[in-house]
C-alpha atoms as a PDB file:
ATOM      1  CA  UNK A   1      55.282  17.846  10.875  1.00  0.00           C
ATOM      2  CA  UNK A   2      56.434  18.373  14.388  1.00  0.00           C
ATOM      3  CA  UNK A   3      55.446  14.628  15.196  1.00  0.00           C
ATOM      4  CA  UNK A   4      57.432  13.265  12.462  1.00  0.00           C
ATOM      5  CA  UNK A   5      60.659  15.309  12.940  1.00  0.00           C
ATOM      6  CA  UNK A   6      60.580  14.428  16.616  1.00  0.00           C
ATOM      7  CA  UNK A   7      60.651  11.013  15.726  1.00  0.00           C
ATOM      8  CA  UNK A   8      63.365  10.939  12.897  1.00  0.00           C
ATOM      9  CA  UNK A   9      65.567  12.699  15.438  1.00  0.00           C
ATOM     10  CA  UNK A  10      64.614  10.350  18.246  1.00  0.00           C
ATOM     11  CA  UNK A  11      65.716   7.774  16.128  1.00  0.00           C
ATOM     12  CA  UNK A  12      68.708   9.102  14.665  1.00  0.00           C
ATOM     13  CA  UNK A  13      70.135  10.289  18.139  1.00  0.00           C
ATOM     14  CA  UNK A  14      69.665   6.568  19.237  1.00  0.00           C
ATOM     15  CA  UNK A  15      71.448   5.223  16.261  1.00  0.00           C
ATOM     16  CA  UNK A  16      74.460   8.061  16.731  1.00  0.00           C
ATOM     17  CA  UNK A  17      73.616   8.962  13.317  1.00  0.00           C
ATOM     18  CA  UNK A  18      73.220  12.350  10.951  1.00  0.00           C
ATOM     19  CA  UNK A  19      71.235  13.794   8.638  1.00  0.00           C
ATOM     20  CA  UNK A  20      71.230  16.478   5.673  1.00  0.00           C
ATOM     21  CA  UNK A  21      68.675  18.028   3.462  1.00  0.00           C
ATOM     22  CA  UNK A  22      68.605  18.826   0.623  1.00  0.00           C
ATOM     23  CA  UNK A  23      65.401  20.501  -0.559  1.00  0.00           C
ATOM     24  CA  UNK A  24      63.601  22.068  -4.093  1.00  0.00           C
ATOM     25  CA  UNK A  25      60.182  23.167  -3.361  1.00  0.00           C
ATOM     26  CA  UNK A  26      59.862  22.741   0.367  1.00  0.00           C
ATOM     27  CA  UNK A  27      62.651  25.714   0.319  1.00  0.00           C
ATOM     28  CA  UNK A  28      64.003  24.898   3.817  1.00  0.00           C
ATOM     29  CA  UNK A  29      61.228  23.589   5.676  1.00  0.00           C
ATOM     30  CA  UNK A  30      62.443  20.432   6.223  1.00  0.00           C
ATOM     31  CA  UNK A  31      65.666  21.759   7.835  1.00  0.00           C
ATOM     32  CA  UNK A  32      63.607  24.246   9.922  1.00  0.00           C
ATOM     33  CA  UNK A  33      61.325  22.083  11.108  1.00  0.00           C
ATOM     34  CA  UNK A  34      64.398  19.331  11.894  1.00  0.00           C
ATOM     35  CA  UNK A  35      65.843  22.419  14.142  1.00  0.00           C
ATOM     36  CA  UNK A  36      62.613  23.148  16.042  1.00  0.00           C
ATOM     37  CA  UNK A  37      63.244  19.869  17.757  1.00  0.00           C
ATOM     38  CA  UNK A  38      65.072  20.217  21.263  1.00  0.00           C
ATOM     39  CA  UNK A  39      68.597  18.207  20.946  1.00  0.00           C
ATOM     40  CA  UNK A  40      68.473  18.469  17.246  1.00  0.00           C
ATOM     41  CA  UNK A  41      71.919  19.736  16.948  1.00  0.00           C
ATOM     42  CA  UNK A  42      73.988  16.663  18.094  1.00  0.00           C
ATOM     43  CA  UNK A  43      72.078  14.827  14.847  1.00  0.00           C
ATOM     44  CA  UNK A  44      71.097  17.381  11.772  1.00  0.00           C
ATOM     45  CA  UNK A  45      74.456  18.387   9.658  1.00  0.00           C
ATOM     46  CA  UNK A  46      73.015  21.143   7.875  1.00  0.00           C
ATOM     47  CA  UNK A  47      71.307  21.376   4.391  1.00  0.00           C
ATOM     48  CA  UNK A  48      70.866  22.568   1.089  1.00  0.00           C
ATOM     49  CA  UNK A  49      68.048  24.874  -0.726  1.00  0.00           C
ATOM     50  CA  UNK A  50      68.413  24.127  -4.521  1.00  0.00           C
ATOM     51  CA  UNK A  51      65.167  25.226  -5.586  1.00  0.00           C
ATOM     52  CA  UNK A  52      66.580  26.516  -8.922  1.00  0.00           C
ATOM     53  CA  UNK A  53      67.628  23.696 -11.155  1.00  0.00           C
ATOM     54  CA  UNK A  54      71.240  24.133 -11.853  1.00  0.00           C
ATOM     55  CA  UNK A  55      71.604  24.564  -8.383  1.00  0.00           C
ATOM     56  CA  UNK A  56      70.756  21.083  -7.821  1.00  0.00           C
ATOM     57  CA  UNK A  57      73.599  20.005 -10.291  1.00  0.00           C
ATOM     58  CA  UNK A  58      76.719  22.263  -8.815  1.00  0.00           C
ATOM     59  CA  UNK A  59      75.600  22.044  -5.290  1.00  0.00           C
ATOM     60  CA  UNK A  60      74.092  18.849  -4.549  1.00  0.00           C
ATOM     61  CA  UNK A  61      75.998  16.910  -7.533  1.00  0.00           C
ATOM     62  CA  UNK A  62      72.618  15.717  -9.408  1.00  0.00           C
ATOM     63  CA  UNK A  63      74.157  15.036 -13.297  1.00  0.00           C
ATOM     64  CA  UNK A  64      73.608  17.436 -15.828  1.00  0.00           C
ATOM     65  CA  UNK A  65      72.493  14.655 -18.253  1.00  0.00           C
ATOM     66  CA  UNK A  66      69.447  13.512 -15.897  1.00  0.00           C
ATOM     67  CA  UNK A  67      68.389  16.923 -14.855  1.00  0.00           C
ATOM     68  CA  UNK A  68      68.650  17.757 -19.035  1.00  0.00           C
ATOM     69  CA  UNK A  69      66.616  14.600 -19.854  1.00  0.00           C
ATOM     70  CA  UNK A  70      64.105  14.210 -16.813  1.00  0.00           C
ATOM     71  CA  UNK A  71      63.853  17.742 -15.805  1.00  0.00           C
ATOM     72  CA  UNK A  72      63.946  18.252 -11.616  1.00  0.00           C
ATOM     73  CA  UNK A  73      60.971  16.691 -10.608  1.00  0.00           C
ATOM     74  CA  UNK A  74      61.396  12.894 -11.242  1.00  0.00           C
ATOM     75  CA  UNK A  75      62.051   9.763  -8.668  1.00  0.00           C
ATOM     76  CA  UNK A  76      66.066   9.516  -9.709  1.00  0.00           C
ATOM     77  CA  UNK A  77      66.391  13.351  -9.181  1.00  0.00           C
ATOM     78  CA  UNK A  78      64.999  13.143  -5.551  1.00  0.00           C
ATOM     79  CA  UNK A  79      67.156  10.380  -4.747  1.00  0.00           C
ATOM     80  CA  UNK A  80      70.400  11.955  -6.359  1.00  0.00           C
ATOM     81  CA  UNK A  81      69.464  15.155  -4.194  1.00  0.00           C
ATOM     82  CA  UNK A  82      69.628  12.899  -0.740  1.00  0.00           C
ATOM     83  CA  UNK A  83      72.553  11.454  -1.862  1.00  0.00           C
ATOM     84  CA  UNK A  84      74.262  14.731  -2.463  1.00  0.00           C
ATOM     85  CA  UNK A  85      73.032  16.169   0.911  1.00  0.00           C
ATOM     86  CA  UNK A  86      74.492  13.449   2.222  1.00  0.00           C
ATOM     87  CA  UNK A  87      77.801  13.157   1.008  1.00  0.00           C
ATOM     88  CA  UNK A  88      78.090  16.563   0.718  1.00  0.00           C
ATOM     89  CA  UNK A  89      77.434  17.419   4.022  1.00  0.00           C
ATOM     90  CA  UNK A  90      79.335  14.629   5.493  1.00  0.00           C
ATOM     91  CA  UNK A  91      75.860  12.930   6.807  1.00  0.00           C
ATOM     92  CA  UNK A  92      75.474   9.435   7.676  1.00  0.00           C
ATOM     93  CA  UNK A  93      71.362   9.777   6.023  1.00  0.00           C
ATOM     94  CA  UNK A  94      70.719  12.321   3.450  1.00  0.00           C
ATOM     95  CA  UNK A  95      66.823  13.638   2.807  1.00  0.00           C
ATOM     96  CA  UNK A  96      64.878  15.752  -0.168  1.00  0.00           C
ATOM     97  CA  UNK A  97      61.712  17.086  -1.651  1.00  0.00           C
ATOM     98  CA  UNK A  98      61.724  17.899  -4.948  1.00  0.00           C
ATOM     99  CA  UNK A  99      58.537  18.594  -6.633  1.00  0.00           C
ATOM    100  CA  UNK A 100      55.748  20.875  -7.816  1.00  0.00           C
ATOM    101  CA  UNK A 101      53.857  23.188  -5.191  1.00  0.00           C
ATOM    102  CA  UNK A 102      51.626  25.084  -7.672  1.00  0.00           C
ATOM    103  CA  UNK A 103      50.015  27.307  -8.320  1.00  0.00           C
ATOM    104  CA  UNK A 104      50.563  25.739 -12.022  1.00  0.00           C
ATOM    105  CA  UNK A 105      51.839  23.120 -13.963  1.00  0.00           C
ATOM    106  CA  UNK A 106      56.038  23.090 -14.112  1.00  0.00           C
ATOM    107  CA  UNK A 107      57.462  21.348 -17.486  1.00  0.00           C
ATOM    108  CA  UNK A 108      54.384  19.124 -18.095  1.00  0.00           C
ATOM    109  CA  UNK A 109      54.046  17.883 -14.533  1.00  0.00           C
ATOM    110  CA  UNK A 110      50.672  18.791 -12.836  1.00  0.00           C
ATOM    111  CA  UNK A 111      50.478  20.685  -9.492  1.00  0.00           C
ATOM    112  CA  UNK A 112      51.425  18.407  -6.169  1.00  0.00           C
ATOM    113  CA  UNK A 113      53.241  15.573  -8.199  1.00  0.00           C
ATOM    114  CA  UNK A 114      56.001  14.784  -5.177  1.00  0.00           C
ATOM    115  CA  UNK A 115      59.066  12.988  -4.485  1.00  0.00           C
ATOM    116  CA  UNK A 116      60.686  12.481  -1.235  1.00  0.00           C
ATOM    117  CA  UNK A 117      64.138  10.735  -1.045  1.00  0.00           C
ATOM    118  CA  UNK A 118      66.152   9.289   1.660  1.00  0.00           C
ATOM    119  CA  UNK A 119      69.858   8.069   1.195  1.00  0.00           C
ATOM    120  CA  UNK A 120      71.777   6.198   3.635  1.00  0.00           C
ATOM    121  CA  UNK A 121      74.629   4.395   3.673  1.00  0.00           C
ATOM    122  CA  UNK A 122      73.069   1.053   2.475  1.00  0.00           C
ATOM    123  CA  UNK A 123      69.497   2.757   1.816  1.00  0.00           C
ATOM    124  CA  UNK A 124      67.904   4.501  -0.494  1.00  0.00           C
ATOM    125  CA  UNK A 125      64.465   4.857  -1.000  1.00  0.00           C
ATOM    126  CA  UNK A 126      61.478   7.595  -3.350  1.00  0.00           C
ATOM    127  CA  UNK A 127      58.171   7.986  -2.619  1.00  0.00           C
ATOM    128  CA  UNK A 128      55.744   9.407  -5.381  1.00  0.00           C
ATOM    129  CA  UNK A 129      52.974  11.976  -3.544  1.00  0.00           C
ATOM    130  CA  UNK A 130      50.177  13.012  -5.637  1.00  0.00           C
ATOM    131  CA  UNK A 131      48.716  15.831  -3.351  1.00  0.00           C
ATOM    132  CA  UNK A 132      46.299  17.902  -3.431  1.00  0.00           C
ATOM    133  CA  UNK A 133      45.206  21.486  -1.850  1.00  0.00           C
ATOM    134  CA  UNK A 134      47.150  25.002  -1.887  1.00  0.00           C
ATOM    135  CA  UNK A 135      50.846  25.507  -2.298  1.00  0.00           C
ATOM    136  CA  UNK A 136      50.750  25.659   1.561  1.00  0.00           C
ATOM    137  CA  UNK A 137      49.265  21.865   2.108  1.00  0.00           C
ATOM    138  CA  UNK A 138      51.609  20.781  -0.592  1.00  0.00           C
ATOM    139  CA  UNK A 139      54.761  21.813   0.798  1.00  0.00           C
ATOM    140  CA  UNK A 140      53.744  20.932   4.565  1.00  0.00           C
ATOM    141  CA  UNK A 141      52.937  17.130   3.304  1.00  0.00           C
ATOM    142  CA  UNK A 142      55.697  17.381   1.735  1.00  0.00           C
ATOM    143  CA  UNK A 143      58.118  17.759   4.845  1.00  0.00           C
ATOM    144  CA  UNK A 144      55.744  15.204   6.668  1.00  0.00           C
ATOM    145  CA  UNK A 145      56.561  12.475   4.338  1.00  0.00           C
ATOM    146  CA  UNK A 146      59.974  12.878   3.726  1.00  0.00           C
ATOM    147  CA  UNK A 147      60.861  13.030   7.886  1.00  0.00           C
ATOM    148  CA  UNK A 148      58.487  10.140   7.922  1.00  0.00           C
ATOM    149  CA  UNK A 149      59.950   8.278   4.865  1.00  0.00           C
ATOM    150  CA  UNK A 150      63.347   8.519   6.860  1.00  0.00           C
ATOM    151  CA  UNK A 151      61.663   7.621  10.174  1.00  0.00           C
ATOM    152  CA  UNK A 152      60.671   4.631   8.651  1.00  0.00           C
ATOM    153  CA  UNK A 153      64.112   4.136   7.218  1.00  0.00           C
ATOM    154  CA  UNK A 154      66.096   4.460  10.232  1.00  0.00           C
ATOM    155  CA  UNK A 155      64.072   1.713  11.821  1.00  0.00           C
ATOM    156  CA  UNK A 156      64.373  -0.644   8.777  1.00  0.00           C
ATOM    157  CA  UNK A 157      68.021  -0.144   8.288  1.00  0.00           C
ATOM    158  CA  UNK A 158      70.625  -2.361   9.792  1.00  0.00           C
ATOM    159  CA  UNK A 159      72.181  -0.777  13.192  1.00  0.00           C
ATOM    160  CA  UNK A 160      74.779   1.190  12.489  1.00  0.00           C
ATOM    161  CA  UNK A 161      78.663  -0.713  13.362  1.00  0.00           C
END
């Protein structure tokens, strides 16, 4: 995890960018392990743990009709979360994890179904992870691949004018 958030805010502090979170079942993990990283603070806006579902409507601004007809763990959900971090945290790159950590089932999706999301100005992207292990190993892969997923963003992305 360490590895990848050094590198997201290696890249981010060269492209005089910002981030925000916005995170379901990695409850904060993502942010804490952005802030563990020396110089973080001149990059990461802050974030946002909507790990209950309504939350994720009235804070990050996912609508009602696609948590109601989806549910919270779905591809357009995770990239509706970034896009609220983002804009509500007045971010240049927004970032989230929504998913199932176990130990069972949630609304007829099976333990370590995954998405990350990153939203930027001109990018957005969702990754599906299908992992496997304890709650533990679920929501550390988690926060690997979404701070890699926007590593890998951040050096696909047009420079910032």
């Amino acid at each position: 995890m360490a590895v990848a958030a050094a590198a997201a805010v290696r890249a981010l502090t060269d492209r005089c960018e910002t981030v925000a979170t916005a995170e379901s079942l990695t409850g904060g993990l993502v942010g804490a392990t952005l802030v563990a990283i020396p110089g973080v603070s001149s990059v990461y806006r802050g974030g946002l743990v909507v790990y209950a579902t309504d939350l994720k409507q009235s804070l990050a601004g996912v609508p009602a009709g696609l948590l109601a007809e989806r549910g919270p763990v779905d591809p357009d959900v995770a990239l509706a979360l970034a896009a609220g971090a983002r804009d509500r945290c007045g971010a240049d790159w927004g970032v989230a994890t929504t998913g199932v950590a176990g130990p069972d089932p949630q609304g007829g999706k099976p333990v370590g179904l995954v998405y990350v999301a990153v939203a930027g100005r001109s990018v957005a992207e969702v990754r599906e992870l299908r992992l496997t292990g304890g709650r533990e190993a679920i929501r550390t892969e988690s926060v690997t691949a979404v701070l890699q997923l926007l590593d890998d963003s951040l050096r696909s992305a047009p420079a910032p004018v």
